[in-house]
PDB file of N, CA and C in Angstrom:
ATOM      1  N   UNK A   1      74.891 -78.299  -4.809  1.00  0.00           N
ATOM      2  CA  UNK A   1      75.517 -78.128  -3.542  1.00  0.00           C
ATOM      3  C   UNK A   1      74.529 -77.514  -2.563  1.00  0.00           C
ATOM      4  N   UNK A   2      74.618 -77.732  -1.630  1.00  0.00           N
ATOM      5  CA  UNK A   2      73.535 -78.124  -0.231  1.00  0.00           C
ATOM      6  C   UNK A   2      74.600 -76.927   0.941  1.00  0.00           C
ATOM      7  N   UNK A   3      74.067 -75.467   0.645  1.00  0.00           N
ATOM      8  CA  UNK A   3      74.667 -74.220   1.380  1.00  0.00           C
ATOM      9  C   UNK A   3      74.392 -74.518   2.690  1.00  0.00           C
ATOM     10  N   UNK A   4      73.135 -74.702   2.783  1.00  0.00           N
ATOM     11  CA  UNK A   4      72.610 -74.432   4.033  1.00  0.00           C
ATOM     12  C   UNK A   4      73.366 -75.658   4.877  1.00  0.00           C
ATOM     13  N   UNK A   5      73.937 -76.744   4.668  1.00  0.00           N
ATOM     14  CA  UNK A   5      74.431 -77.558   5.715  1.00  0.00           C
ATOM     15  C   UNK A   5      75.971 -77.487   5.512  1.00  0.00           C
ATOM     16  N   UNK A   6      75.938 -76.159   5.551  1.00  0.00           N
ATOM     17  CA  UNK A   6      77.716 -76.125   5.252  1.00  0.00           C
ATOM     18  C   UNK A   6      78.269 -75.292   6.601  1.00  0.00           C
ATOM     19  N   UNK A   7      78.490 -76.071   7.553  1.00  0.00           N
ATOM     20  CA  UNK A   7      79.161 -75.349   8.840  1.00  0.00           C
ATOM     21  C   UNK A   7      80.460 -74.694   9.109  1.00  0.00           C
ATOM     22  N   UNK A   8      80.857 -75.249   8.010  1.00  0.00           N
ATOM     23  CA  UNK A   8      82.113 -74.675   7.985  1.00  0.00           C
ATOM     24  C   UNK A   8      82.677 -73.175   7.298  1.00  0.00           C
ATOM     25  N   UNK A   9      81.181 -72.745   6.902  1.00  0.00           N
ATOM     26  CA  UNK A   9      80.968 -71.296   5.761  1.00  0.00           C
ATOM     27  C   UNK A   9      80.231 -71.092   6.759  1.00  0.00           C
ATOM     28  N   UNK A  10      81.021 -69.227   7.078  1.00  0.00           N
ATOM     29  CA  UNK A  10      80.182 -68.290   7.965  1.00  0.00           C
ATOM     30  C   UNK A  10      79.179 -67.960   7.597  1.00  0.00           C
ATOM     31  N   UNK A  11      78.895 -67.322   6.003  1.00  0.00           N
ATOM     32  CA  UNK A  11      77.588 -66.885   5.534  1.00  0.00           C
ATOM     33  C   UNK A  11      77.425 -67.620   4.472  1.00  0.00           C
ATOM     34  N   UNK A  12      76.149 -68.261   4.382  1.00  0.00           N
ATOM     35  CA  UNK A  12      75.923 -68.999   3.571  1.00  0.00           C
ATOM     36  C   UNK A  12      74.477 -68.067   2.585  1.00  0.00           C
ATOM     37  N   UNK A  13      74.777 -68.302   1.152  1.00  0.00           N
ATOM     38  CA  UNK A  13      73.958 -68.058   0.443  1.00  0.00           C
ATOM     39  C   UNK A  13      72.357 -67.902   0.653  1.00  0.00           C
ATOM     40  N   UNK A  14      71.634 -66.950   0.425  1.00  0.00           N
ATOM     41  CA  UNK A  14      70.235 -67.104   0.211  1.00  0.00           C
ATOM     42  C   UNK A  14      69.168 -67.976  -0.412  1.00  0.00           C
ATOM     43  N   UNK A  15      68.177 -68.739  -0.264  1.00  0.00           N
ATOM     44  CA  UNK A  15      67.710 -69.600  -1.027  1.00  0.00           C
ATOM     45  C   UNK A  15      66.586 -68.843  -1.340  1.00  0.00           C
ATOM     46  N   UNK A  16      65.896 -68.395  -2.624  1.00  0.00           N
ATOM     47  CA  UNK A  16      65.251 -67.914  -3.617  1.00  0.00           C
ATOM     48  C   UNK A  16      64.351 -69.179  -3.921  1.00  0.00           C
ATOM     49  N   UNK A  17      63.334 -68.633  -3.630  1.00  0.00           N
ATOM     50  CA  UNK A  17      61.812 -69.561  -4.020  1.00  0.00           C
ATOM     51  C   UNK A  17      61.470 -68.965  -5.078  1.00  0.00           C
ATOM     52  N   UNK A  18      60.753 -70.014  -5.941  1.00  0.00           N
ATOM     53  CA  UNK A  18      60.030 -69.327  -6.555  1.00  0.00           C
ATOM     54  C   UNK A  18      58.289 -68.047  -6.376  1.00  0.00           C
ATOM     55  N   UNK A  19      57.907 -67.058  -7.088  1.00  0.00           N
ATOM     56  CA  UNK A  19      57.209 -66.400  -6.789  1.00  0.00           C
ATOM     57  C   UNK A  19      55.971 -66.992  -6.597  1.00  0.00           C
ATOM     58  N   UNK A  20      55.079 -66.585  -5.736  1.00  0.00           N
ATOM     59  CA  UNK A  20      53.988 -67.249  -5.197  1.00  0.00           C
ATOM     60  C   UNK A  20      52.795 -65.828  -5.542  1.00  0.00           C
ATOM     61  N   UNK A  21      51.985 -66.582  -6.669  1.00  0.00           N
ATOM     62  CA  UNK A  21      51.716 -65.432  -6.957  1.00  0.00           C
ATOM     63  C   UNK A  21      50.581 -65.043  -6.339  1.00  0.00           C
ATOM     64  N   UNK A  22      49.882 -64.101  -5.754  1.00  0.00           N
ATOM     65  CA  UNK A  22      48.533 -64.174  -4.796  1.00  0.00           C
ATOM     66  C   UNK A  22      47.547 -62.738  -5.573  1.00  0.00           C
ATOM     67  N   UNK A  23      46.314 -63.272  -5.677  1.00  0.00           N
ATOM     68  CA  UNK A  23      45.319 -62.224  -6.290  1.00  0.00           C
ATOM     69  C   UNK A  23      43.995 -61.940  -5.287  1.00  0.00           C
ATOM     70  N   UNK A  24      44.010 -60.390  -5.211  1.00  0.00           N
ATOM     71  CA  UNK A  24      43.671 -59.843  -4.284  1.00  0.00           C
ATOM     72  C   UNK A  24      42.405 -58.562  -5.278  1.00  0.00           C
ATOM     73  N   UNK A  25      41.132 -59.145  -4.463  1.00  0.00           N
ATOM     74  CA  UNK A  25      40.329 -58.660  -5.430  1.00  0.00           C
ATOM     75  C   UNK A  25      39.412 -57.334  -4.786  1.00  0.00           C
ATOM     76  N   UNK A  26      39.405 -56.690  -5.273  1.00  0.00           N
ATOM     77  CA  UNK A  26      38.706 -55.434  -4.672  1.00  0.00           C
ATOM     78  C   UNK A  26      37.420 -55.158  -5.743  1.00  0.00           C
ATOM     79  N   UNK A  27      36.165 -54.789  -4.651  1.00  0.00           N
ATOM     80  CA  UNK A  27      35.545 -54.189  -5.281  1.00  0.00           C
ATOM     81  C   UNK A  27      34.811 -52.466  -4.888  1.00  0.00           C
ATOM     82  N   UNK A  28      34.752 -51.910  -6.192  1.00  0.00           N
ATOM     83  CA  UNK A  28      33.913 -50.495  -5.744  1.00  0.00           C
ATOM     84  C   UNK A  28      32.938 -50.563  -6.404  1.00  0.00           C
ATOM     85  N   UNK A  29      32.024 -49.594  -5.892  1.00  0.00           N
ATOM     86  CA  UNK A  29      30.793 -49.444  -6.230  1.00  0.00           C
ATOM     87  C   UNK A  29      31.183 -47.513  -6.966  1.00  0.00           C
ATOM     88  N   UNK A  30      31.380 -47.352  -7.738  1.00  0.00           N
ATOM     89  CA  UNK A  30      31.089 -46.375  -9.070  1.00  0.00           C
ATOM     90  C   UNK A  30      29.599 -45.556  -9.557  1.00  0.00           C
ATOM     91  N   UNK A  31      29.534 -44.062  -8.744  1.00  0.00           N
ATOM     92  CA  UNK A  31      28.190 -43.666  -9.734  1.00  0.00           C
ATOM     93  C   UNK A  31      28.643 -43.267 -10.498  1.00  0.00           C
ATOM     94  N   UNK A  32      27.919 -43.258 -11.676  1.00  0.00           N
ATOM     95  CA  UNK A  32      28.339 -42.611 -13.194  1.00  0.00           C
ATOM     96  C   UNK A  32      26.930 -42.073 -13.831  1.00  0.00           C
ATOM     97  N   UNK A  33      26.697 -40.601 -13.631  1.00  0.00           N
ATOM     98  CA  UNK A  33      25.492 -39.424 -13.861  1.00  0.00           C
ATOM     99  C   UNK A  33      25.327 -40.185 -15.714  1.00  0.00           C
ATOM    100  N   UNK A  34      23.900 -40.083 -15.608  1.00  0.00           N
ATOM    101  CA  UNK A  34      23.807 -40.175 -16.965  1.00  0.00           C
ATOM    102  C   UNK A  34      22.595 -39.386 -17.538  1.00  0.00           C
ATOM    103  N   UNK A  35      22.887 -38.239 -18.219  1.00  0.00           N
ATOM    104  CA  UNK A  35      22.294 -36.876 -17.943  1.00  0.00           C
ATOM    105  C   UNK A  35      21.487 -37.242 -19.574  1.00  0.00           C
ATOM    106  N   UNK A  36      20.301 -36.819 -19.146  1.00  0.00           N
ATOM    107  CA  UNK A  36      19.094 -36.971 -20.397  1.00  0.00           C
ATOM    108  C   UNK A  36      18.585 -35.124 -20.361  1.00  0.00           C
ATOM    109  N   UNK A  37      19.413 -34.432 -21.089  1.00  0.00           N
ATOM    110  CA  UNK A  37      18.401 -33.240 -20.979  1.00  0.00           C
ATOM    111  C   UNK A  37      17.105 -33.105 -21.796  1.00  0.00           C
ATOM    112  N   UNK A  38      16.161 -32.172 -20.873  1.00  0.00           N
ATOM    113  CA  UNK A  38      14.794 -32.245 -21.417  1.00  0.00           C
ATOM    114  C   UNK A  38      14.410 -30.345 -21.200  1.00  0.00           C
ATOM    115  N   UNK A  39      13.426 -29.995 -21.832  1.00  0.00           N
ATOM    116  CA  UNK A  39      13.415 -28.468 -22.404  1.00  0.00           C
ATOM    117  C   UNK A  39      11.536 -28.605 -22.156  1.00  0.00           C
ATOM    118  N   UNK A  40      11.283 -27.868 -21.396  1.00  0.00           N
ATOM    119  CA  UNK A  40       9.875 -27.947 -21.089  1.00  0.00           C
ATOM    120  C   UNK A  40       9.110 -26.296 -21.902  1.00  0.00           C
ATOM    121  N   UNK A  41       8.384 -25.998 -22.550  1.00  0.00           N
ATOM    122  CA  UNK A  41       7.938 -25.068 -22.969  1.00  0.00           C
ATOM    123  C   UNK A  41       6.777 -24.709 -22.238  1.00  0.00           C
ATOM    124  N   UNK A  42       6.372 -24.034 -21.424  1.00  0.00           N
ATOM    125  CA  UNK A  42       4.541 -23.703 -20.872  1.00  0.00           C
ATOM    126  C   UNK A  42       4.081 -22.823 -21.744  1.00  0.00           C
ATOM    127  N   UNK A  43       3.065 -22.958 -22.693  1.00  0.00           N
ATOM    128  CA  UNK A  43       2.679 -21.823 -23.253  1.00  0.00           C
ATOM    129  C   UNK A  43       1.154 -21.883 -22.692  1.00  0.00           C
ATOM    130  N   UNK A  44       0.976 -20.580 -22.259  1.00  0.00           N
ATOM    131  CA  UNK A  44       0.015 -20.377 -21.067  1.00  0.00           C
ATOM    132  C   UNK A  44      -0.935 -19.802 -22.553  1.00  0.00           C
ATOM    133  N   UNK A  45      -2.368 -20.152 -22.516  1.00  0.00           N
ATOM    134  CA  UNK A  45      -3.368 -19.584 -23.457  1.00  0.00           C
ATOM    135  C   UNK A  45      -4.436 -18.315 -22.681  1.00  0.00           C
ATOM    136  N   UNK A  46      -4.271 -16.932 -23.075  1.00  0.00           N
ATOM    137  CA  UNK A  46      -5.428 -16.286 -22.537  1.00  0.00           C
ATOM    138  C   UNK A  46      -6.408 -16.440 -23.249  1.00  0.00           C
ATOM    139  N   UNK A  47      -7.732 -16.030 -22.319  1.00  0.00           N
ATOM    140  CA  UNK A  47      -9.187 -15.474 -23.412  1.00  0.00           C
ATOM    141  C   UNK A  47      -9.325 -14.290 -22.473  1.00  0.00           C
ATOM    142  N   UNK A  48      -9.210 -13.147 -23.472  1.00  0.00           N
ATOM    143  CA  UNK A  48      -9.392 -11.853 -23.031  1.00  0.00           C
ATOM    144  C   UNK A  48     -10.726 -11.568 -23.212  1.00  0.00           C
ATOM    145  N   UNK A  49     -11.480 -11.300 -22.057  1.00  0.00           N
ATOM    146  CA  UNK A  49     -12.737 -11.005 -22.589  1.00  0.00           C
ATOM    147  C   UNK A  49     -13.020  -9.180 -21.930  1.00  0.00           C
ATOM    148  N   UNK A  50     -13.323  -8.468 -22.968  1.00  0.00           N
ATOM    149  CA  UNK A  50     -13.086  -7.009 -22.735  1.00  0.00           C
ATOM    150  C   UNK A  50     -14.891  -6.296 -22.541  1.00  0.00           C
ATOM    151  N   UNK A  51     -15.004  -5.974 -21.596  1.00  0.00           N
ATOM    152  CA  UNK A  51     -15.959  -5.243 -20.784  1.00  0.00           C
ATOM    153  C   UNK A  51     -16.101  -4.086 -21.418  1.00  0.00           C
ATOM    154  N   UNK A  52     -16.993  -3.648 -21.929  1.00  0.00           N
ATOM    155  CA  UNK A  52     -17.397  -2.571 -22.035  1.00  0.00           C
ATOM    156  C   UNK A  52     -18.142  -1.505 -21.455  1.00  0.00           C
ATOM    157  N   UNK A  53     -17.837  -0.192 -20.764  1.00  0.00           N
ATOM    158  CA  UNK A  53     -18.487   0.241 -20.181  1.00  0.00           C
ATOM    159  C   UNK A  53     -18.402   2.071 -20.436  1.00  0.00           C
ATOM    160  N   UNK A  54     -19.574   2.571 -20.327  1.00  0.00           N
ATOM    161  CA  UNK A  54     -20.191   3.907 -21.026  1.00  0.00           C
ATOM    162  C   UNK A  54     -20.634   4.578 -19.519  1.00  0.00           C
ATOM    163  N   UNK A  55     -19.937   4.813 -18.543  1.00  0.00           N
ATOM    164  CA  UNK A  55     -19.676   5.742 -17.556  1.00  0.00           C
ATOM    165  C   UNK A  55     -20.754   7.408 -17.963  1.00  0.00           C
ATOM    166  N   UNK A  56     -21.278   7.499 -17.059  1.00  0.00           N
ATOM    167  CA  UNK A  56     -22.097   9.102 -17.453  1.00  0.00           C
ATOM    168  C   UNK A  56     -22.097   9.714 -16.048  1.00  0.00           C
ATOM    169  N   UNK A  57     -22.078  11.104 -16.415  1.00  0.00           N
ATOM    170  CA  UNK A  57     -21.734  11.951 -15.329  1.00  0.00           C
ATOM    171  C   UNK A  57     -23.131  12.942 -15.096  1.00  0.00           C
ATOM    172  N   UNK A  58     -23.357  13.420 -14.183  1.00  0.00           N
ATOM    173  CA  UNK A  58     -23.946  14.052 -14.195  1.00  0.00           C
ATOM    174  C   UNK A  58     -23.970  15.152 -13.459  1.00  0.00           C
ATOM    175  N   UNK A  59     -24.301  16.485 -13.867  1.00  0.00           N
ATOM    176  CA  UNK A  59     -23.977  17.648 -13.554  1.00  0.00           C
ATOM    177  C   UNK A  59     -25.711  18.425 -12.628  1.00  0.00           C
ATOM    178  N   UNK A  60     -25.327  19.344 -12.010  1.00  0.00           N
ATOM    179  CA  UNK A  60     -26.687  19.754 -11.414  1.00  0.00           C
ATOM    180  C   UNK A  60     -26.329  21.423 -10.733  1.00  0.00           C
ATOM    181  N   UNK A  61     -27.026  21.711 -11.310  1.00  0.00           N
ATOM    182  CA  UNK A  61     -27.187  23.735 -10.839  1.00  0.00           C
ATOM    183  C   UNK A  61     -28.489  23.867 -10.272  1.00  0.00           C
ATOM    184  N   UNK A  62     -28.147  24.687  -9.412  1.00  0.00           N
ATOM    185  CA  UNK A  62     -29.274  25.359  -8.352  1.00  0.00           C
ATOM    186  C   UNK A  62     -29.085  26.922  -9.014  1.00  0.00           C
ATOM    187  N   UNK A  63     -30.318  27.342  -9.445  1.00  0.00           N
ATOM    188  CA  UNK A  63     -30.370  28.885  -9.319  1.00  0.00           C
ATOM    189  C   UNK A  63     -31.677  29.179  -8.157  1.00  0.00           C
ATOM    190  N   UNK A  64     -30.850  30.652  -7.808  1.00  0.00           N
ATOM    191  CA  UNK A  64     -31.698  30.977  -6.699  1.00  0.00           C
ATOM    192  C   UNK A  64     -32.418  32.026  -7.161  1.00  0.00           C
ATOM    193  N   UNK A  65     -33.778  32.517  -6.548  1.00  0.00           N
ATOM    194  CA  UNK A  65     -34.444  33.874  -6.585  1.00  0.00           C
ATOM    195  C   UNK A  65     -34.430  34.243  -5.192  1.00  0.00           C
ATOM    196  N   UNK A  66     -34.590  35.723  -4.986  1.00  0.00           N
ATOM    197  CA  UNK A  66     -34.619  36.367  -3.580  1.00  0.00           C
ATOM    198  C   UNK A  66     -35.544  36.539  -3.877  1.00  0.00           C
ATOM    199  N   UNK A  67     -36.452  36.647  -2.683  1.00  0.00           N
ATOM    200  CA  UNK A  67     -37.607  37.919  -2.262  1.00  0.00           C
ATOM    201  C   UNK A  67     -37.769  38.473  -1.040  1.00  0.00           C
ATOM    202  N   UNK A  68     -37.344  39.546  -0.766  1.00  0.00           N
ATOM    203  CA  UNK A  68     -37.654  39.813   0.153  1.00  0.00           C
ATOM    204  C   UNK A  68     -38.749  40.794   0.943  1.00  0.00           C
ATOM    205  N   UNK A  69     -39.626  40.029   2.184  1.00  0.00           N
ATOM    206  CA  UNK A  69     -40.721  40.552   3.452  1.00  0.00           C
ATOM    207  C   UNK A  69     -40.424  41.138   4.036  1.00  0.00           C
ATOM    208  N   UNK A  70     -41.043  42.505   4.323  1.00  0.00           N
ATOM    209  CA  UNK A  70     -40.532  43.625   5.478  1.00  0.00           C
ATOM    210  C   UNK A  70     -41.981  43.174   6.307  1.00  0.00           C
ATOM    211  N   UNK A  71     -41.704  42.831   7.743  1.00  0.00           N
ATOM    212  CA  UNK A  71     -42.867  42.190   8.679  1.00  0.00           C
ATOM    213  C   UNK A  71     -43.076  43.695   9.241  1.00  0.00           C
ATOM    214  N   UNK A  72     -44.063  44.079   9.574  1.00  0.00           N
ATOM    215  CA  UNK A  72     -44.486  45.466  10.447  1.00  0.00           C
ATOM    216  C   UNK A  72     -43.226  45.504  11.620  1.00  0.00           C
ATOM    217  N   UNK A  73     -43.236  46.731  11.905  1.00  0.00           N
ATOM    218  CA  UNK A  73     -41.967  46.884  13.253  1.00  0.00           C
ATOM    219  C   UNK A  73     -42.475  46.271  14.122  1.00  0.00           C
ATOM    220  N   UNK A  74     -41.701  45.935  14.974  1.00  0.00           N
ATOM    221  CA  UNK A  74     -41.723  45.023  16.476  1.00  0.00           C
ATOM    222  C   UNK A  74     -42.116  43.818  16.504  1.00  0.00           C
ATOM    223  N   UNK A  75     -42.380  43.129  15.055  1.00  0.00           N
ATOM    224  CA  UNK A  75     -42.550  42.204  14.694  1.00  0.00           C
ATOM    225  C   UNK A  75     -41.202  41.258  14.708  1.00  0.00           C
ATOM    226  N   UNK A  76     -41.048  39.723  15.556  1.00  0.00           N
ATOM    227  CA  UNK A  76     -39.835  39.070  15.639  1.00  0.00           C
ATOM    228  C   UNK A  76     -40.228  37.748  15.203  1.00  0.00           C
ATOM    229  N   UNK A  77     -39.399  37.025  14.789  1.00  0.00           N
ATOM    230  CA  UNK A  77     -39.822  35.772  14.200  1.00  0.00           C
ATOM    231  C   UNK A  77     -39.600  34.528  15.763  1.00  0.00           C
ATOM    232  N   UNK A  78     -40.626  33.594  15.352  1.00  0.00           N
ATOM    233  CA  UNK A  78     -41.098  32.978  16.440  1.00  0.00           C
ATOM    234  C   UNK A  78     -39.557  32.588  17.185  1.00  0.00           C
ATOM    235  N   UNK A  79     -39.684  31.906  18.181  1.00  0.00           N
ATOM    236  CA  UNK A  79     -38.745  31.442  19.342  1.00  0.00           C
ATOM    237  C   UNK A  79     -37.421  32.261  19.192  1.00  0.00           C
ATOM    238  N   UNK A  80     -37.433  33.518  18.648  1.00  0.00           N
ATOM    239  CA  UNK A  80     -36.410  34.354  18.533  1.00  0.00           C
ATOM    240  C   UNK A  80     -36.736  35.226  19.506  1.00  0.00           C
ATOM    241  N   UNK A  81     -35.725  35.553  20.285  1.00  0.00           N
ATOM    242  CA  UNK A  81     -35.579  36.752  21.437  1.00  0.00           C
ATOM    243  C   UNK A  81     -34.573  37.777  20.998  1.00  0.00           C
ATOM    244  N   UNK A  82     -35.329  39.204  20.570  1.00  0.00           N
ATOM    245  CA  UNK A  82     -34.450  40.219  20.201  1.00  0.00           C
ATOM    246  C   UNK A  82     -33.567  40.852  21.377  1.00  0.00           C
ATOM    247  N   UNK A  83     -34.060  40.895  22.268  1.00  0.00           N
ATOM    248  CA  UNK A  83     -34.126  41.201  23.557  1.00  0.00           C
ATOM    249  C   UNK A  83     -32.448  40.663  23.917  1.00  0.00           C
ATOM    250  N   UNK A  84     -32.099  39.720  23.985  1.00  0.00           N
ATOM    251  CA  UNK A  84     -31.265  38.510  24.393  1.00  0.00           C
ATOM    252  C   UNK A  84     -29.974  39.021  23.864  1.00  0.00           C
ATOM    253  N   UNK A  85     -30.436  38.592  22.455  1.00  0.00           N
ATOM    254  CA  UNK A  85     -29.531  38.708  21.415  1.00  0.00           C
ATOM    255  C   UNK A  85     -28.552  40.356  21.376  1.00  0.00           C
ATOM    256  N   UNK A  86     -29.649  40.791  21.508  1.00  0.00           N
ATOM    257  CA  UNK A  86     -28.905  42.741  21.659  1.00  0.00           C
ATOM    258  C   UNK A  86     -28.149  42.844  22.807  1.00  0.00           C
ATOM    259  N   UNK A  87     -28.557  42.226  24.075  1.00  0.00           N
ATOM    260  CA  UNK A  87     -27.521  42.440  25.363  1.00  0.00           C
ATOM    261  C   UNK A  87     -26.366  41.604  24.921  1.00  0.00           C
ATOM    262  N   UNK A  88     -26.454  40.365  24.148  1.00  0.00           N
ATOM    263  CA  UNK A  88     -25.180  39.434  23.804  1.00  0.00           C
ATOM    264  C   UNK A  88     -24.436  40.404  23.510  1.00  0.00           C
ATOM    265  N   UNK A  89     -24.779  41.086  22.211  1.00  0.00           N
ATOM    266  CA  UNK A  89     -23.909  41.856  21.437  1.00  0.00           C
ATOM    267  C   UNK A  89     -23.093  43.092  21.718  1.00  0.00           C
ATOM    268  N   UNK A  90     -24.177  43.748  23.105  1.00  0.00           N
ATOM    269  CA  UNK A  90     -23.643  44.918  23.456  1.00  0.00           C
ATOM    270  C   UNK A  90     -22.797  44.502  24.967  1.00  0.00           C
ATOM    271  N   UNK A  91     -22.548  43.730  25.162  1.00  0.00           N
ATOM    272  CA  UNK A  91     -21.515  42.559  25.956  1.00  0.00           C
ATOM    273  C   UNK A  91     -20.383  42.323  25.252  1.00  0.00           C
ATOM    274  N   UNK A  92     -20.312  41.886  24.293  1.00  0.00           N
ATOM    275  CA  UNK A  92     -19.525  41.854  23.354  1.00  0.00           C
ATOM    276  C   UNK A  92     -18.614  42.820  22.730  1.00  0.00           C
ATOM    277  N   UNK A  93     -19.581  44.030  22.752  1.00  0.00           N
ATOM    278  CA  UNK A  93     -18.624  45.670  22.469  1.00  0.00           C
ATOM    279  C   UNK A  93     -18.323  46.080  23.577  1.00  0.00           C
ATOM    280  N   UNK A  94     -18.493  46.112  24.768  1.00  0.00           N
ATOM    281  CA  UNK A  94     -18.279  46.450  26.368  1.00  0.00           C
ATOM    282  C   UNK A  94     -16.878  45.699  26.505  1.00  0.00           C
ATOM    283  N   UNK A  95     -16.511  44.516  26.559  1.00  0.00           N
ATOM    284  CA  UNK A  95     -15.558  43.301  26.382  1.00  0.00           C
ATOM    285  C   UNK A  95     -14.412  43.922  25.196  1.00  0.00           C
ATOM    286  N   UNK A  96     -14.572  44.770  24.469  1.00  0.00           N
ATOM    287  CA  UNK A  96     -13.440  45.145  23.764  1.00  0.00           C
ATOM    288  C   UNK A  96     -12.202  46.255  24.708  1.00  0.00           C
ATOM    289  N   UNK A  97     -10.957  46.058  24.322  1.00  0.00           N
ATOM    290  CA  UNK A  97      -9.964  47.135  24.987  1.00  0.00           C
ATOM    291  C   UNK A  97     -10.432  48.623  24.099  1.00  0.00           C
ATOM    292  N   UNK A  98      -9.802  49.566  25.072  1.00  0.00           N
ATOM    293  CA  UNK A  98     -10.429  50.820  24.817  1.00  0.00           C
ATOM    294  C   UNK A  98      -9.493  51.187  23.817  1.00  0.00           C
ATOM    295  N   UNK A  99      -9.821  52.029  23.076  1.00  0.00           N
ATOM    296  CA  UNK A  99      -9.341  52.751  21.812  1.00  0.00           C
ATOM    297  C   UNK A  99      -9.276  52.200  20.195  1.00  0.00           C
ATOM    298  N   UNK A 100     -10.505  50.565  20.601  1.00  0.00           N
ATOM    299  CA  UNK A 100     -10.899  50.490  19.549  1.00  0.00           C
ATOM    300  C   UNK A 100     -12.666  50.507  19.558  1.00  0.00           C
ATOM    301  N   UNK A 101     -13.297  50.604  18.423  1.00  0.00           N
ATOM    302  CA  UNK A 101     -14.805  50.292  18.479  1.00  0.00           C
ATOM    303  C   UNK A 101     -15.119  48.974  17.536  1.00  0.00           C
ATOM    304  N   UNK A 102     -16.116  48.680  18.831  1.00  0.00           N
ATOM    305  CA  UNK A 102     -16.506  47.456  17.047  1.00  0.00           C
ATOM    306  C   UNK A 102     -17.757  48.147  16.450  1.00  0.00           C
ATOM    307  N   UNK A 103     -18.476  47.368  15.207  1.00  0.00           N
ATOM    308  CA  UNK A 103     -19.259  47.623  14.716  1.00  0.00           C
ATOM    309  C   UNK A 103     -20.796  47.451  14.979  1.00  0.00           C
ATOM    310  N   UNK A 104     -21.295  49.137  14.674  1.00  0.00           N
ATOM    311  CA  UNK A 104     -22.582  49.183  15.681  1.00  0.00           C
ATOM    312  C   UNK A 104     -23.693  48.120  15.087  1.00  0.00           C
ATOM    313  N   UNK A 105     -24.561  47.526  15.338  1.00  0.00           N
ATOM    314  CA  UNK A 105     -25.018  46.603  14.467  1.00  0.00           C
ATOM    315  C   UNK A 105     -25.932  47.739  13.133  1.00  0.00           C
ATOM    316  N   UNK A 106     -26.292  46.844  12.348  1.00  0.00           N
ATOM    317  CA  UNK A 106     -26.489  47.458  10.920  1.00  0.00           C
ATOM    318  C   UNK A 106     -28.172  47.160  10.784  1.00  0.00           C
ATOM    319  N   UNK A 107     -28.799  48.094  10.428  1.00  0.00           N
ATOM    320  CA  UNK A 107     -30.546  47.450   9.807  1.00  0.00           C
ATOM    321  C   UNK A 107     -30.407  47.792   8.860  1.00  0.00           C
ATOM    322  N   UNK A 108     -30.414  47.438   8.193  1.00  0.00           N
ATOM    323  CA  UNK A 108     -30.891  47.607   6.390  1.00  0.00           C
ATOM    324  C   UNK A 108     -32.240  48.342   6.223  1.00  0.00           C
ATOM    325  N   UNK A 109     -32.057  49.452   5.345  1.00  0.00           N
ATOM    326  CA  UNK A 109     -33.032  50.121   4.941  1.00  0.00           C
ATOM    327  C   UNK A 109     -34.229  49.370   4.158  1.00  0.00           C
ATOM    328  N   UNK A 110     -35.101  48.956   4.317  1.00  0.00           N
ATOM    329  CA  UNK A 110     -35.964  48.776   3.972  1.00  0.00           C
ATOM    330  C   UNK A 110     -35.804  48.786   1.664  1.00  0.00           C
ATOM    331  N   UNK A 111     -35.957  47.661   1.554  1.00  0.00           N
ATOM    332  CA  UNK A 111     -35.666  47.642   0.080  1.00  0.00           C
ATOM    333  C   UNK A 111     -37.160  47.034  -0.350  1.00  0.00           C
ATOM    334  N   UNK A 112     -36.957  47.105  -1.872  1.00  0.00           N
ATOM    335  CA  UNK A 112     -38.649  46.886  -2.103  1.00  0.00           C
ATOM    336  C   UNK A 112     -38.535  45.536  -2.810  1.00  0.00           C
ATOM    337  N   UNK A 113     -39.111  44.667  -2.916  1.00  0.00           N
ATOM    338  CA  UNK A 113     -38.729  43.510  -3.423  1.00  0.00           C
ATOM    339  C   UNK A 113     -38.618  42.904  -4.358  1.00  0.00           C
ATOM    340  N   UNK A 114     -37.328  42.014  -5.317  1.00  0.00           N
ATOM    341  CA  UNK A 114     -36.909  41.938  -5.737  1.00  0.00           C
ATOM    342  C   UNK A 114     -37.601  40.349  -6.627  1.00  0.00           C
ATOM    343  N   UNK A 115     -37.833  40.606  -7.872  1.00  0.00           N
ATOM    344  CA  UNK A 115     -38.364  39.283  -8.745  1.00  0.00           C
ATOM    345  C   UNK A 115     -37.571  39.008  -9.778  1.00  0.00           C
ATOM    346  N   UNK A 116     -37.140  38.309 -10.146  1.00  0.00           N
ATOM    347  CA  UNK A 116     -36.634  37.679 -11.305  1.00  0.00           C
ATOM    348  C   UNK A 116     -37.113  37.556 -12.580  1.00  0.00           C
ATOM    349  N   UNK A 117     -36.756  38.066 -14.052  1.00  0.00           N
ATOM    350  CA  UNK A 117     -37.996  38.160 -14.717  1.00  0.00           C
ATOM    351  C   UNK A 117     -38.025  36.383 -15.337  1.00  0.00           C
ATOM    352  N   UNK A 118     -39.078  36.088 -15.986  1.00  0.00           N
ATOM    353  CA  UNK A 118     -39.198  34.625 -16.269  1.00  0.00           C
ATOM    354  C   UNK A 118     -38.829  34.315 -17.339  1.00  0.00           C
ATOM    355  N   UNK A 119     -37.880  33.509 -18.033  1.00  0.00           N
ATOM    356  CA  UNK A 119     -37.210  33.049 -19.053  1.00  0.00           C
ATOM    357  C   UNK A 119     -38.652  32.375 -20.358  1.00  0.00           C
TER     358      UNK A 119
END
């Protein structure tokens, strides 16, 4: 029976085809890691080569001897001005505040001279 030419039916049945089947193709592109482990060892080689060294020190002493020259009086040693030197000094004690003294200068008594005996 033939629905669809039936005018005299308000709703007429559905007509059902068969399935039409359709293939639909996709493609991807996929990374996939493919892991190789590897173990590296460096074994580093020294050559120690050891220096030898014998360091020396050395030590040094001065011994002294005195002797001492009494020059005749009024005797001054060259480009020395006694003269000079004594007004410096008594400038110098003048230049102090009052109620102290400085020290008068000193001559040493005459000593007789002095030798070392010899080893």
């Amino acid at each position: 029976m033939n629905y669809r030419h039936c005018p005299h039916v308000r709703q007429c049945r559905p007509v059902v085809y068969p399935v039409h089947h359709c293939v639909q193709d996709n493609y991807f592109v996929e990374n996939i890691d493919h892991i190789h482990p590897t173990h590296l060892t460096i074994q580093n080689h020294h050559l120690l080569n050891n220096y030898h060294y014998f360091p020396q020190t050395v030590s040094q002493t001065n011994g002294y001897n005195e002797e001492n020259y009494y020059m005749p009086q009024g005797m001054e040693p060259q480009g020395y001005n006694w003269m000079d030197a004594q007004m410096q000094q008594e400038q110098g004690f003048m230049e102090m505040p009052q109620g102290q003294m400085g020290s008068a200068p000193s001559f040493p008594m005459p000593l007789q001279p002095f030798n070392m005996p010899e080893e």
